[in-house]
Protein backbone atom coordinates (compact mmCIF):
# COMPACT_ATOMS: atom_id res chain seq x y z
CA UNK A 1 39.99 101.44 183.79
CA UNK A 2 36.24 101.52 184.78
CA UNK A 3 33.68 103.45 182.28
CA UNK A 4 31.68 106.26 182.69
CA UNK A 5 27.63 105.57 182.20
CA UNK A 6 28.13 108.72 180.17
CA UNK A 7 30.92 107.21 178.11
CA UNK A 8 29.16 103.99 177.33
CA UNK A 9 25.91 105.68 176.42
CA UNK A 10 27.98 107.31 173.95
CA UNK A 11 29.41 104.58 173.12
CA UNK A 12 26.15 102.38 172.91
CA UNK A 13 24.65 105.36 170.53
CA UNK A 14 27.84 105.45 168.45
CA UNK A 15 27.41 101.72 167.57
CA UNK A 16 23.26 102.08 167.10
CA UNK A 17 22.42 105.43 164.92
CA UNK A 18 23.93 106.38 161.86
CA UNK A 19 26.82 108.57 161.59
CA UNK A 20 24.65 111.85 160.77
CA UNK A 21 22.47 111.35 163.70
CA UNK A 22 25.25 110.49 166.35
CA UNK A 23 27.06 114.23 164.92
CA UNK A 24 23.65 115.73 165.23
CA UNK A 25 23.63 114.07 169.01
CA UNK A 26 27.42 115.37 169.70
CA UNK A 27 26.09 118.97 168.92
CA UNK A 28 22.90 118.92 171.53
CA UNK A 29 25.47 117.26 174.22
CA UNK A 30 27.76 120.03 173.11
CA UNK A 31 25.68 123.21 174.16
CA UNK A 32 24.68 121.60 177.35
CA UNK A 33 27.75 121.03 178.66
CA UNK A 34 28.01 125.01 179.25
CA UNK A 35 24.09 125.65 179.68
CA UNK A 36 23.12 128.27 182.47
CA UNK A 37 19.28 127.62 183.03
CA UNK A 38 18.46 124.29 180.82
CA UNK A 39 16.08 125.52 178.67
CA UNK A 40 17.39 124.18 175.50
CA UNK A 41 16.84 120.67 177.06
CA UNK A 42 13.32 120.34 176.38
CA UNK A 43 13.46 121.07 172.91
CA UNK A 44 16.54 118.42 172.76
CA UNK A 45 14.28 115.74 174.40
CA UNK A 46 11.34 116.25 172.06
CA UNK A 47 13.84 115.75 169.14
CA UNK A 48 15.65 112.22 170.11
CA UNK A 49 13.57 109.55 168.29
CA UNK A 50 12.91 112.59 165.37
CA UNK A 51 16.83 112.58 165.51
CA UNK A 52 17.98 109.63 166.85
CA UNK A 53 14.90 106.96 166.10
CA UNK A 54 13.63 104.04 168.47
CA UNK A 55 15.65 101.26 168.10
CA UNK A 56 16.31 98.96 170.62
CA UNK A 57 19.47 99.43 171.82
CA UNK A 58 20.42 96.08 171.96
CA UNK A 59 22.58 95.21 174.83
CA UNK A 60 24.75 92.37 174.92
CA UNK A 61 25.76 90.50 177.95
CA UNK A 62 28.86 92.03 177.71
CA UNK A 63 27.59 95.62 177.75
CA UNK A 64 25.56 95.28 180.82
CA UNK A 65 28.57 93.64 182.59
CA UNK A 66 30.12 96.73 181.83
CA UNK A 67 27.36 98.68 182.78
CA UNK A 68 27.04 96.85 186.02
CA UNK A 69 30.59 97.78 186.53
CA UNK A 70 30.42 101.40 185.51
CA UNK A 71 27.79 101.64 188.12
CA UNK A 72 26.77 99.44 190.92
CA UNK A 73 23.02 97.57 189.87
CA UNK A 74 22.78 99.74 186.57
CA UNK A 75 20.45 97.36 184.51
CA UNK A 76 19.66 98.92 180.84
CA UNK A 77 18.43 96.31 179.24
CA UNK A 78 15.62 97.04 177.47
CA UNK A 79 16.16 100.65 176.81
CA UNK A 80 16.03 101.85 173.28
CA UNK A 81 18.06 104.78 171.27
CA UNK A 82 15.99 107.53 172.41
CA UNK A 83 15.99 106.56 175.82
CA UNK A 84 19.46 106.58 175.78
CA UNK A 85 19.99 109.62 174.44
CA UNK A 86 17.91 111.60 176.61
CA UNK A 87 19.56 109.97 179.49
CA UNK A 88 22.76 111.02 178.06
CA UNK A 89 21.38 114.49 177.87
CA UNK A 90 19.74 115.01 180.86
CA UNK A 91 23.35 113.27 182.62
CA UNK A 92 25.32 116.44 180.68
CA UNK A 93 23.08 118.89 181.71
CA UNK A 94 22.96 117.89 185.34
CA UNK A 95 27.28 118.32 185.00
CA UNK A 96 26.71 121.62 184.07
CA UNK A 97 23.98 122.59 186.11
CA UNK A 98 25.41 121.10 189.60
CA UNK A 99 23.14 122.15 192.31
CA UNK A 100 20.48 123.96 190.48
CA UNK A 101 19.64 120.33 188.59
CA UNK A 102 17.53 119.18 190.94
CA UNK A 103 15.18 122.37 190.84
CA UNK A 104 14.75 121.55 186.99
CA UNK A 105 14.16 117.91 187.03
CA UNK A 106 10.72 117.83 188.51
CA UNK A 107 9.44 120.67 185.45
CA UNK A 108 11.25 118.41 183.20
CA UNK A 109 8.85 114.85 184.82
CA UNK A 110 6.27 117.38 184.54
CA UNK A 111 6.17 118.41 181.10
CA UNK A 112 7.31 115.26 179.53
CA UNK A 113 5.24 113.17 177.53
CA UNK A 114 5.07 109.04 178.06
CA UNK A 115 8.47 108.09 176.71
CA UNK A 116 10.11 111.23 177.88
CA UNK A 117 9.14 110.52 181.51
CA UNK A 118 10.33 106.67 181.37
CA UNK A 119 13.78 107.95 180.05
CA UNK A 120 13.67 110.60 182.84
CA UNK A 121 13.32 107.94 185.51
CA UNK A 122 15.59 105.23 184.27
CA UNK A 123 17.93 107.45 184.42
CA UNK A 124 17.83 108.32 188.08
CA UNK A 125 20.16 106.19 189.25
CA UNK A 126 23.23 108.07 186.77
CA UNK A 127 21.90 111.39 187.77
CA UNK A 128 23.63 113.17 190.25
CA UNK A 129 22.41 114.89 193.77
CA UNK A 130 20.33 111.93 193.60
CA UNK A 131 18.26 112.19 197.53
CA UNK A 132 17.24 115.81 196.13
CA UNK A 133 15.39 113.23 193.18
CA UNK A 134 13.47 111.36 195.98
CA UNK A 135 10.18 113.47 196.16
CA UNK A 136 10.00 113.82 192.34
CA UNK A 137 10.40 109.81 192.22
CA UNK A 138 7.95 109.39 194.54
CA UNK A 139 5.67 111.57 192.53
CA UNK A 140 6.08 109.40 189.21
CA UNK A 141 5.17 106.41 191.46
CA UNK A 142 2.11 107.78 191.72
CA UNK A 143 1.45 107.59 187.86
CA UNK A 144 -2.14 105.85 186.06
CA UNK A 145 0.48 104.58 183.08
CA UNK A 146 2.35 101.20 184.39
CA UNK A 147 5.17 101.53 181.61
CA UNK A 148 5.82 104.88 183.39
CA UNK A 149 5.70 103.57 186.85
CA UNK A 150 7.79 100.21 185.92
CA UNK A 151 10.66 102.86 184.78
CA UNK A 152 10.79 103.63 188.65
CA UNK A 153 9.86 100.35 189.95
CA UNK A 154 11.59 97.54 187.65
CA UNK A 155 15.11 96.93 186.54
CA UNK A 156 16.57 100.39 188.72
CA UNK A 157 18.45 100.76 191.46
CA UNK A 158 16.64 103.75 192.68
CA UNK A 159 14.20 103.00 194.92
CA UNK A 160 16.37 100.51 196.83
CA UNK A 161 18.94 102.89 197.68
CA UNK A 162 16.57 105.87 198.31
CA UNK A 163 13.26 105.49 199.64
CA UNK A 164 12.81 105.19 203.40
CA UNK A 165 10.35 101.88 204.28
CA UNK A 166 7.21 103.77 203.68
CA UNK A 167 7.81 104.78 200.34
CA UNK A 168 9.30 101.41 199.59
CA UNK A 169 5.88 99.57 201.02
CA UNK A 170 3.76 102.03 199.17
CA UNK A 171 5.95 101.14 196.01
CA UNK A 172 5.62 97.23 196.46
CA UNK A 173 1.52 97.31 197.17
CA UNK A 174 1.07 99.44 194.02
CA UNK A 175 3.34 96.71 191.87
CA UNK A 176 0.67 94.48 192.83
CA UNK A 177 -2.21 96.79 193.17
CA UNK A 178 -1.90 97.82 188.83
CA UNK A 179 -0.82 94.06 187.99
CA UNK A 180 2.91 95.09 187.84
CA UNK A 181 5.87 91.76 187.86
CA UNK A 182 7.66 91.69 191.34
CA UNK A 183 10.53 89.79 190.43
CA UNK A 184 12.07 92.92 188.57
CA UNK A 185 11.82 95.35 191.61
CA UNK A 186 15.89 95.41 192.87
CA UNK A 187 16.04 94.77 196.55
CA UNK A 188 12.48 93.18 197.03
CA UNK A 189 14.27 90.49 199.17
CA UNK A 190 16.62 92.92 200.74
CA UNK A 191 14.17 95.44 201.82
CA UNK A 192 11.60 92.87 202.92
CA UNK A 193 10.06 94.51 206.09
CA UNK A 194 7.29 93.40 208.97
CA UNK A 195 5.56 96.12 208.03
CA UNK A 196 4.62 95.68 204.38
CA UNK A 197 4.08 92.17 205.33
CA UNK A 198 1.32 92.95 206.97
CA UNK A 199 0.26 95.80 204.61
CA UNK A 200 0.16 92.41 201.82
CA UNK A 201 -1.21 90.00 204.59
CA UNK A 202 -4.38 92.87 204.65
CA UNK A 203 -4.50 93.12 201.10
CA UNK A 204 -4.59 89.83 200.17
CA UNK A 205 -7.65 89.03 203.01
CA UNK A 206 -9.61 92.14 200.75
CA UNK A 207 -8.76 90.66 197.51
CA UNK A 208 -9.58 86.83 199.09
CA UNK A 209 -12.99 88.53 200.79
CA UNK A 210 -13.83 89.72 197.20
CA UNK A 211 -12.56 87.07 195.75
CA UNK A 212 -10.58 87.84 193.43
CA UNK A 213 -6.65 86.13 192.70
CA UNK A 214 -3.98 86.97 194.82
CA UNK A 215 -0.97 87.12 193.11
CA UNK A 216 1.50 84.66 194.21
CA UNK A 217 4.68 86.73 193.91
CA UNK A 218 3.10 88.74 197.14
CA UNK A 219 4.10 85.52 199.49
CA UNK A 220 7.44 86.64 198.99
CA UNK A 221 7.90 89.44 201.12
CA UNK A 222 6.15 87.84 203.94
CA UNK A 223 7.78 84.89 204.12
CA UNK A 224 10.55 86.01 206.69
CA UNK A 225 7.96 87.73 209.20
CA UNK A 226 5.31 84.92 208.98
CA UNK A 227 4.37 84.02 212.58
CA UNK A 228 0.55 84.33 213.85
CA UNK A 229 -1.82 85.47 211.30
CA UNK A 230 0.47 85.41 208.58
CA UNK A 231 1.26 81.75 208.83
CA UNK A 232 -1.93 81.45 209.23
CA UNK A 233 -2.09 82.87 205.74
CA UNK A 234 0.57 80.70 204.51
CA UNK A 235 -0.96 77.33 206.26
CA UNK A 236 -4.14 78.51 204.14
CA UNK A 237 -2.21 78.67 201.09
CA UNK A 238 -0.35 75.31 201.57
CA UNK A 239 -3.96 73.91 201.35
CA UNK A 240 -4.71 76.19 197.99
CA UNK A 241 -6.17 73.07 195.37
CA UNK A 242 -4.07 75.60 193.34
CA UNK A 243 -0.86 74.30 192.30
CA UNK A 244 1.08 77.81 192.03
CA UNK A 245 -0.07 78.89 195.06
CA UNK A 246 1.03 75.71 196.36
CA UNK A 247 4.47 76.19 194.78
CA UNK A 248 4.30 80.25 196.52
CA UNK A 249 3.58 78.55 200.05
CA UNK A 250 6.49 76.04 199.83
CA UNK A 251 8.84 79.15 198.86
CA UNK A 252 7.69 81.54 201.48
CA UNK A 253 8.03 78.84 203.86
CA UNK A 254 11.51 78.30 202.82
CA UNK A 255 12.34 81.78 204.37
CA UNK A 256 10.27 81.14 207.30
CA UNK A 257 12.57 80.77 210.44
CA UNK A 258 10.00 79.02 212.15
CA UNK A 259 10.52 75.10 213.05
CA UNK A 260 6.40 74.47 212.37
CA UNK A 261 7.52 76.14 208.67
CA UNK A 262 10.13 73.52 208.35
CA UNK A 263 8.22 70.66 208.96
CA UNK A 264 5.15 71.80 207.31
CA UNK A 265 7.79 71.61 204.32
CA UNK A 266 8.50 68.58 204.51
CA UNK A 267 5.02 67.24 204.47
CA UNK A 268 5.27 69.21 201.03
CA UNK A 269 7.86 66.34 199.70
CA UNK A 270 7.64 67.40 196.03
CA UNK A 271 7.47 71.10 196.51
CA UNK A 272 10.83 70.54 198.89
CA UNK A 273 12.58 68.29 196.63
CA UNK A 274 11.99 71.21 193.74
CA UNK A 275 13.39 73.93 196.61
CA UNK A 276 16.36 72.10 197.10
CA UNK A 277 17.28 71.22 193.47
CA UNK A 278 16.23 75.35 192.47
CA UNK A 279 13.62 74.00 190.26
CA UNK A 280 11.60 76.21 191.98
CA UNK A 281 12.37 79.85 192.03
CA UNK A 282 10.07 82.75 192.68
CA UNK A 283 11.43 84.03 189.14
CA UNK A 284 10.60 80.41 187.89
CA UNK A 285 7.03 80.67 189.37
């Protein structure tokens, strides 16, 4: 029988925080469960790593195949005891709250502190009523603090399933725009789009005009639409004296449909030969 995300969070605490802590944990989750308004939540949140500490909560592989399998894409790795907690918190309050929860979340993302709001937004993707979360996601995207933003942008389902192509474009320019990893964002490859290849195509030509480094992980979304100026763009990297951007042209041309991508490949004979054996990965580079 499939778990819960509720039940393993429990379970995950239960196996992480001593006994007196998990009872103390079992009370808070306790007078949720019939709460009327929510207020008691934000003195619950300020209390987890008081209560519960900030332990990694140390995830095996088998726990996020479980995870995975309790709910489609859920990645927690990295999350510690508090996060979990408040997760687990905010997840019973939203039970009892049903329709009025997504009235409260965006004063709870409002008066949360830094490790508050991360554990707010990983958790969006257990929450429930979650397209009445959108505009209050959007709103954390548009965060100064990267750990909060990554909490949206890395490792969660979220955005993939929610955010309509602007949002999603917006989401991938700021990754690169505050120095953020690509790689993590769920459905980069997915929800690749001929717009926000040109949105990166422009911002690369400002950062190149400027020059300053392009980071190579933005090749990767326009890859699929490069025809015209953006294989132009890619033609210009394939002549980089940079060896990573190099290694970024020869994967972005491997998604290029194009037959001039394919043979400019294989005039790339070490680059290809590191394609086809998956040497060479975009996580790898």
């Amino acid at each position: 029988m499939k778990a819960e995300p509720t039940g393993l969070l429990e379970g995950w605490l239960e196996r992480r925080v001593p006994p007196l802590a998990f009872n103390w944990l079992g009370e808070q989750l306790s007078s949720l469960s019939g709460a009327a308004d929510g207020a008691q939540i934000f003195k619950i949140l300020g209390l987890m790593p008081r209560r519960l500490g900030k332990a990694d909560l140390d995830l095996g592989e088998d726990d996020l195949h479980r995870a995975r399998l309790a709910r489609e894409n859920w990645d927690p790795s990295g999350w510690t005891v508090d996060t979990a907690g408040r997760v687990l918190a905010v997840s019973r309050l939203a039970e009892a709250l049903g329709q009025k929860f997504p009235r409260l979340f965006p004063d709870l993302c409002r008066s949360a502190d830094v490790s508050e709001a991360i554990a707010l937004y990983r958790g969006l993707p257990l929450y429930p009523y979650a397209d009445a979360l959108e505009a209050q996601a959007a709103e954390g995207l548009r965060t100064n603090m990267r750990a909060v933003f990554e909490a949206i942008a890395h490792r969660n389902p979220y955005p993939r399933e929610q955010f309509d192509d602007d949002r999603w474009n917006q989401m991938v320019l700021k990754a690169l725009f505050i120095g953020s990893r690509l790689d993590p964002i769920q459905g980069l490859d997915e929800r690749a789009n001929p717009v926000l290849a040109l949105i990166l195509s422009d911002y690369a030509h400002e950062r190149w005009a400027a020059a300053r480094p392009v980071s190579p992980e933005l090749w990767r979304c326009l890859g699929p639409f490069a025809e015209g100026r953006l294989f132009d763009d890619l033609k210009r990297l394939a002549a980089s004296g940079d060896p990573i951007d190099r290694r970024a042209a020869g994967l972005a041309l491997s998604a290029c449909p194009s037959v001039e991508a394919r043979r400019m490949l294989e005039n790339m004979r070490e680059i290809a030969a590191d394609l086809t054996s998956g040497r060479l990965t975009w996580n790898a580079l």
